[in-house]
PDB file of N, CA and C in Angstrom:
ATOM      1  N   UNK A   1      -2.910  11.737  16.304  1.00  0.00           N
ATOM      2  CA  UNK A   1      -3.411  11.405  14.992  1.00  0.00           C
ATOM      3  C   UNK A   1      -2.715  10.147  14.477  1.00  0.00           C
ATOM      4  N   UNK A   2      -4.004   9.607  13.549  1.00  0.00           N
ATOM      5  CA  UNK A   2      -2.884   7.728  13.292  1.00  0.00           C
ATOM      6  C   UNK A   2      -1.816   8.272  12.420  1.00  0.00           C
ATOM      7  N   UNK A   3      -0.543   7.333  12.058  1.00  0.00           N
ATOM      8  CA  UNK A   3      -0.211   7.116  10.650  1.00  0.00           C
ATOM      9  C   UNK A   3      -0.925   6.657   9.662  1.00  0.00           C
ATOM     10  N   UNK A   4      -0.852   6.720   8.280  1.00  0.00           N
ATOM     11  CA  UNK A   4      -1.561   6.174   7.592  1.00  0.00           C
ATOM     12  C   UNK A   4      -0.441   5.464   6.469  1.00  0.00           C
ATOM     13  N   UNK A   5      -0.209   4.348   6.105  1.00  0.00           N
ATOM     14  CA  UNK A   5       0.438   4.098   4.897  1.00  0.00           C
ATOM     15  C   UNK A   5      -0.221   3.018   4.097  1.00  0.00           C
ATOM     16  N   UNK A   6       0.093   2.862   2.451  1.00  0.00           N
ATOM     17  CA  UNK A   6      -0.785   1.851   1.919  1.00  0.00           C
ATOM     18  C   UNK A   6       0.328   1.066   1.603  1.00  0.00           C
ATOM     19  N   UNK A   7      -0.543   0.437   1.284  1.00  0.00           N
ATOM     20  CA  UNK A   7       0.227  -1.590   1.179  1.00  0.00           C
ATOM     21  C   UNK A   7      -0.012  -1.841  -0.403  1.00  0.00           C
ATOM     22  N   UNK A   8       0.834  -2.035  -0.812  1.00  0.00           N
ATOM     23  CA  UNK A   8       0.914  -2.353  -2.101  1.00  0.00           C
ATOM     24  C   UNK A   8       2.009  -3.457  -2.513  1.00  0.00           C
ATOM     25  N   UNK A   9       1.573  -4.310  -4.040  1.00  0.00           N
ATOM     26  CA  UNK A   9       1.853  -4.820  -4.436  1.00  0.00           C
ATOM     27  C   UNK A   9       2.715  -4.499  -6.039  1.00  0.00           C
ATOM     28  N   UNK A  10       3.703  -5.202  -6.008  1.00  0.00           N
ATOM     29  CA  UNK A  10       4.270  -5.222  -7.456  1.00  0.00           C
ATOM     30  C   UNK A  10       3.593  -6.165  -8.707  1.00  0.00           C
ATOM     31  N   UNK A  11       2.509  -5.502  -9.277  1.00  0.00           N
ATOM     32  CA  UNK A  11       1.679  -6.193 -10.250  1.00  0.00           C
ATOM     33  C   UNK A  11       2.158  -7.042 -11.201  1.00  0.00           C
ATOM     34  N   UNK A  12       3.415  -5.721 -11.755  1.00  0.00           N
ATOM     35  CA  UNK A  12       4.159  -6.504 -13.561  1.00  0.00           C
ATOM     36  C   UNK A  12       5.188  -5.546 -13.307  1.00  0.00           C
ATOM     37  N   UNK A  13       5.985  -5.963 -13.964  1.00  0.00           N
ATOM     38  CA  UNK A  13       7.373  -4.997 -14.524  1.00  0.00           C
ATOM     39  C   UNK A  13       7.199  -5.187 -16.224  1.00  0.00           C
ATOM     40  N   UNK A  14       7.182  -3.789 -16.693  1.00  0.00           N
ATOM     41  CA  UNK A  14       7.441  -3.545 -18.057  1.00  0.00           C
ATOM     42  C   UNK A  14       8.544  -2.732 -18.861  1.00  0.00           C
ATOM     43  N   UNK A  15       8.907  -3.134 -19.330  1.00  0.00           N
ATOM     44  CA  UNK A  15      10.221  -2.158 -19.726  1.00  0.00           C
ATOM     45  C   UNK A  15      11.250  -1.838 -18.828  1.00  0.00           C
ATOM     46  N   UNK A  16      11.202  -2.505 -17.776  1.00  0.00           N
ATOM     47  CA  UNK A  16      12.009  -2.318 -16.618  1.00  0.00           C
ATOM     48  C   UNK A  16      11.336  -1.230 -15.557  1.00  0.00           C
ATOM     49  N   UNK A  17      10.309  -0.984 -16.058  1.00  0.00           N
ATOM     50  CA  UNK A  17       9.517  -0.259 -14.515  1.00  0.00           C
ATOM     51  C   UNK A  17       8.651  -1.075 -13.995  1.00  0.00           C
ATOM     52  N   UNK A  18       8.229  -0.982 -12.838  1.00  0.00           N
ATOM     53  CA  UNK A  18       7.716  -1.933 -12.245  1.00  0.00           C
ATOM     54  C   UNK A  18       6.115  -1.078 -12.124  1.00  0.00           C
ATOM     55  N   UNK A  19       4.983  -2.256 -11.921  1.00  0.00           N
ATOM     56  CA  UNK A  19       3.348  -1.427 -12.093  1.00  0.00           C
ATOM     57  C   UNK A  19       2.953  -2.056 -10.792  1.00  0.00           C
ATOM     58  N   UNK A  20       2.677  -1.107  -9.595  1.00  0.00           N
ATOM     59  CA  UNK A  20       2.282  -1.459  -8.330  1.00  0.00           C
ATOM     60  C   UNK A  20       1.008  -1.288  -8.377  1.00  0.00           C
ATOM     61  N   UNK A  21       0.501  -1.728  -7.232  1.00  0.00           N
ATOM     62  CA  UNK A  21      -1.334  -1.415  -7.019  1.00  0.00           C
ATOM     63  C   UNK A  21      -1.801  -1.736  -5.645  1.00  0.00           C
ATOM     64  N   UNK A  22      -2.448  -0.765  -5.567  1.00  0.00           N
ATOM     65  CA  UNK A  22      -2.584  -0.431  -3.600  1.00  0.00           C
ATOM     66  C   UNK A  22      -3.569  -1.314  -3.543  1.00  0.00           C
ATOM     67  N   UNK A  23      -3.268  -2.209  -2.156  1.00  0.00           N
ATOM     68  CA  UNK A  23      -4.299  -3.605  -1.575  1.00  0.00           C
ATOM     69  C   UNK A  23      -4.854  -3.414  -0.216  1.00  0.00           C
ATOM     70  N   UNK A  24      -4.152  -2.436   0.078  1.00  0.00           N
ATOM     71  CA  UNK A  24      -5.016  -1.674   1.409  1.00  0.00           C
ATOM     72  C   UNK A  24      -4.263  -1.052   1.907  1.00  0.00           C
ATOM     73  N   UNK A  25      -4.756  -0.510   3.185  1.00  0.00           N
ATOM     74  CA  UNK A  25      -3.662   0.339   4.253  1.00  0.00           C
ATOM     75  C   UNK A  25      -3.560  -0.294   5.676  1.00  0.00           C
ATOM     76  N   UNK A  26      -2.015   0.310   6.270  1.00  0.00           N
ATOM     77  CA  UNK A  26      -1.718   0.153   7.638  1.00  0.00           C
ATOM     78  C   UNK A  26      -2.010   1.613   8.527  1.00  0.00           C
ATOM     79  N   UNK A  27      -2.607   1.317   9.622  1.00  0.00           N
ATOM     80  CA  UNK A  27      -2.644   1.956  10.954  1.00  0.00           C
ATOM     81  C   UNK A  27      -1.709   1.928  11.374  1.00  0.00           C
ATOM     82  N   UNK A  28      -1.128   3.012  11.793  1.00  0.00           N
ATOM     83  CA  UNK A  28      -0.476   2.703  13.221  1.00  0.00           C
ATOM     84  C   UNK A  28      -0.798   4.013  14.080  1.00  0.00           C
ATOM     85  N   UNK A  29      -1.987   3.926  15.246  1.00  0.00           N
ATOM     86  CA  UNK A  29      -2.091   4.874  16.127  1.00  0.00           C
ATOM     87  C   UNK A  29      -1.395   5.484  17.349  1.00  0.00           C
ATOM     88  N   UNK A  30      -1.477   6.387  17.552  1.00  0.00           N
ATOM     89  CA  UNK A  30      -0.835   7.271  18.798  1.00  0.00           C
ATOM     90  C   UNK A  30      -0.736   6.633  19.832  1.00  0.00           C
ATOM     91  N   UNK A  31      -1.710   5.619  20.455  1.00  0.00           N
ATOM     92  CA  UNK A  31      -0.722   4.485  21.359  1.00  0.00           C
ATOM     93  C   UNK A  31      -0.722   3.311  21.074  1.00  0.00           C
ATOM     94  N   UNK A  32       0.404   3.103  20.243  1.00  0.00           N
ATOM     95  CA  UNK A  32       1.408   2.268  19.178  1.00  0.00           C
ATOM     96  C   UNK A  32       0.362   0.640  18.680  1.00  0.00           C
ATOM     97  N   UNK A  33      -0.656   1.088  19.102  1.00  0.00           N
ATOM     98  CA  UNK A  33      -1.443   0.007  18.161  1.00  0.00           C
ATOM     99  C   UNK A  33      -1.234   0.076  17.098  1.00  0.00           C
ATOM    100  N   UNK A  34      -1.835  -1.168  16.216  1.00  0.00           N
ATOM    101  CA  UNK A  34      -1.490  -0.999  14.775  1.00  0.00           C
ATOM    102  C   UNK A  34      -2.831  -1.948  13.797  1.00  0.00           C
ATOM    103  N   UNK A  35      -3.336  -1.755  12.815  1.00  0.00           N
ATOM    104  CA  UNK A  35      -4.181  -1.973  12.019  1.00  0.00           C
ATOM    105  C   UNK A  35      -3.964  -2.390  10.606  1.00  0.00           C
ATOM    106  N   UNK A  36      -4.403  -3.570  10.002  1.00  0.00           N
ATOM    107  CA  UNK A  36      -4.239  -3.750   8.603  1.00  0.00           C
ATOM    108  C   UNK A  36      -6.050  -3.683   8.218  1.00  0.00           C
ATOM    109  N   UNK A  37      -5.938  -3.094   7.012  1.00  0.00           N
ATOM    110  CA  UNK A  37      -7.422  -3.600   6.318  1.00  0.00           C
ATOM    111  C   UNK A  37      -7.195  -3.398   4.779  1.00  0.00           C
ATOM    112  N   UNK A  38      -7.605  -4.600   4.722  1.00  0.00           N
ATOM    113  CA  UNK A  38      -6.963  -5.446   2.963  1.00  0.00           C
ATOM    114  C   UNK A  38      -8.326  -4.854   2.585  1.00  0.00           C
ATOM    115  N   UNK A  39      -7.968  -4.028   0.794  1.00  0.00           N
ATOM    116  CA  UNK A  39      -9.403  -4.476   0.142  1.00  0.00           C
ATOM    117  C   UNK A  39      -9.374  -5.371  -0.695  1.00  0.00           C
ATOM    118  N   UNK A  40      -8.129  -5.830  -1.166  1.00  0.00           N
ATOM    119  CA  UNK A  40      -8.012  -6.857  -2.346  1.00  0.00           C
ATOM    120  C   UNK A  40      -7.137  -7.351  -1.730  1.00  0.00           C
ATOM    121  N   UNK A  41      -7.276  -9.060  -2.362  1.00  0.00           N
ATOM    122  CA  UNK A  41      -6.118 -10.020  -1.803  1.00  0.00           C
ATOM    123  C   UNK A  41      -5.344 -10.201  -3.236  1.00  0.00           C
ATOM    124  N   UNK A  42      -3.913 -10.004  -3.501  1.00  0.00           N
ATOM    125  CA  UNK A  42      -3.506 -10.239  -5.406  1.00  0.00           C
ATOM    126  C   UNK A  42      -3.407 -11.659  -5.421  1.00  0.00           C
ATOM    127  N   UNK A  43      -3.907 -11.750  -6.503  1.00  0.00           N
ATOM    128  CA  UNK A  43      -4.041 -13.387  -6.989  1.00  0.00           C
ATOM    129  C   UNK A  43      -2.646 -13.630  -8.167  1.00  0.00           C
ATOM    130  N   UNK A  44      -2.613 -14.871  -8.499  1.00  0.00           N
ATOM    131  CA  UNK A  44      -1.504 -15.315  -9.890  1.00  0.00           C
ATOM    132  C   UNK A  44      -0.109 -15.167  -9.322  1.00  0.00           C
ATOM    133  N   UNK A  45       0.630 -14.926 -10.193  1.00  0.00           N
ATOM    134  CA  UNK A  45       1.861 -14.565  -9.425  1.00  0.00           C
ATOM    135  C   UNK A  45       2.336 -13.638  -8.063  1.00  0.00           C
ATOM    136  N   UNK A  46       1.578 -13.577  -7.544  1.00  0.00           N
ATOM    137  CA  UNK A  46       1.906 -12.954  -6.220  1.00  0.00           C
ATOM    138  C   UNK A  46       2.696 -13.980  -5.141  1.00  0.00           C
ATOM    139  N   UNK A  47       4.216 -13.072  -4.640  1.00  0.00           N
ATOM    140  CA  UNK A  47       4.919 -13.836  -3.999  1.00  0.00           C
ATOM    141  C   UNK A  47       4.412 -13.687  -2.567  1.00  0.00           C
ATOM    142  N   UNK A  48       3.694 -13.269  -1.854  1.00  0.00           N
ATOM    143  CA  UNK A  48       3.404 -13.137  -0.413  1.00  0.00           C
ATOM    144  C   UNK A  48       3.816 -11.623  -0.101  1.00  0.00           C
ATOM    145  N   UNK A  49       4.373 -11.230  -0.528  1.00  0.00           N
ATOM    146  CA  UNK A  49       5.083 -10.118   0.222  1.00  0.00           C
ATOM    147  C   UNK A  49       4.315  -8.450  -0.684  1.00  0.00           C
ATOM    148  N   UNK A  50       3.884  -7.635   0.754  1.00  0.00           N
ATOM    149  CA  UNK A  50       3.449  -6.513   0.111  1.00  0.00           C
ATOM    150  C   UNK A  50       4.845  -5.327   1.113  1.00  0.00           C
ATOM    151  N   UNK A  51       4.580  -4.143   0.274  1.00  0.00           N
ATOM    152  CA  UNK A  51       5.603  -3.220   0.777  1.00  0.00           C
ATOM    153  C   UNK A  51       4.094  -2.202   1.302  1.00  0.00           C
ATOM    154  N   UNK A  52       4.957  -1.581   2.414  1.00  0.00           N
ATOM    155  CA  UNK A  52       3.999  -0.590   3.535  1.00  0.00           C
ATOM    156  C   UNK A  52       4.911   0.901   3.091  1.00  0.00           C
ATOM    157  N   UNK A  53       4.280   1.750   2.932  1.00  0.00           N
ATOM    158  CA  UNK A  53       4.431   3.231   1.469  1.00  0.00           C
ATOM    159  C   UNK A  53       4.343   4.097   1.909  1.00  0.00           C
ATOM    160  N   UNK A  54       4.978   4.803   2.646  1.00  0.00           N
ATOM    161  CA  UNK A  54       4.017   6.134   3.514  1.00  0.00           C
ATOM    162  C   UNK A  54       3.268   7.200   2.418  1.00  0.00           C
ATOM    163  N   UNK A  55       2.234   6.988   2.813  1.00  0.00           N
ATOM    164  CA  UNK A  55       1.209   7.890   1.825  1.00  0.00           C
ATOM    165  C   UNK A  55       1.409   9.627   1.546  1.00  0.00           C
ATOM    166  N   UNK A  56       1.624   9.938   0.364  1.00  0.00           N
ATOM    167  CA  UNK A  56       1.545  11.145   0.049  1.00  0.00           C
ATOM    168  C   UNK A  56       0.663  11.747  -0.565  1.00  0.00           C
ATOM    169  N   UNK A  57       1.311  13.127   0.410  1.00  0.00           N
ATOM    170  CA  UNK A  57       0.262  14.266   0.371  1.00  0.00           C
ATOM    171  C   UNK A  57      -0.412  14.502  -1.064  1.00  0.00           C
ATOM    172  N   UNK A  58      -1.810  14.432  -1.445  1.00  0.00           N
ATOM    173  CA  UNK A  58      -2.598  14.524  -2.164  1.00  0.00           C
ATOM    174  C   UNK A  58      -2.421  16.232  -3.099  1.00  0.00           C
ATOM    175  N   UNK A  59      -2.045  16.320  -3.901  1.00  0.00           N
ATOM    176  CA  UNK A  59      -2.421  17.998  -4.579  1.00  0.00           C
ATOM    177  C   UNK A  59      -3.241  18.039  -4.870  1.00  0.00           C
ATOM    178  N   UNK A  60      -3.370  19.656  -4.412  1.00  0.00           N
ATOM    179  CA  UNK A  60      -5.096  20.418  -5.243  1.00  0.00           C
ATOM    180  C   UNK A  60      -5.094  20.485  -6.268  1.00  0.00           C
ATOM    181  N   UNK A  61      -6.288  20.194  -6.587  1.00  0.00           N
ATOM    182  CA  UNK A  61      -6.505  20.628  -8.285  1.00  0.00           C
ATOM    183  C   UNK A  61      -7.154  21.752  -8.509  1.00  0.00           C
ATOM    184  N   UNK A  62      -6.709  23.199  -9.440  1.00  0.00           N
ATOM    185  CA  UNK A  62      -7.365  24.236  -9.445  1.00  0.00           C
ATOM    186  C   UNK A  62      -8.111  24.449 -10.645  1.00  0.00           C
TER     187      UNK A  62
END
């Protein structure tokens, strides 16, 4: 089964927290290939650099 992690960006810092926003995800499959697919490219102050997040587990909602 692949990994899955998303790629995100640091949007703004407010109050001293910082406001990220997911720009796509990385692959990396079971024989060690690996995959990017961007849905957004960040525009304006964006320094080049995104961080790779290992994605967490989703909760149910009852």
């Amino acid at each position: 089964m692949s990994k899955i992690y998303d790629l995100i960006w640091k949007k703004a810092e407010n109050k001293g927290k910082a406001q990220w926003e997911k720009v796509g995800v990385f692959l990396e499959k079971e024989d060690g290939k690996r995959s990017v697919k961007l849905d957004l490219v960040p525009a304006g102050a964006w320094d080049g650099w995104l961080v790779v997040s290992e994605r967490k587990a989703k909760e149910k909602v009852q």
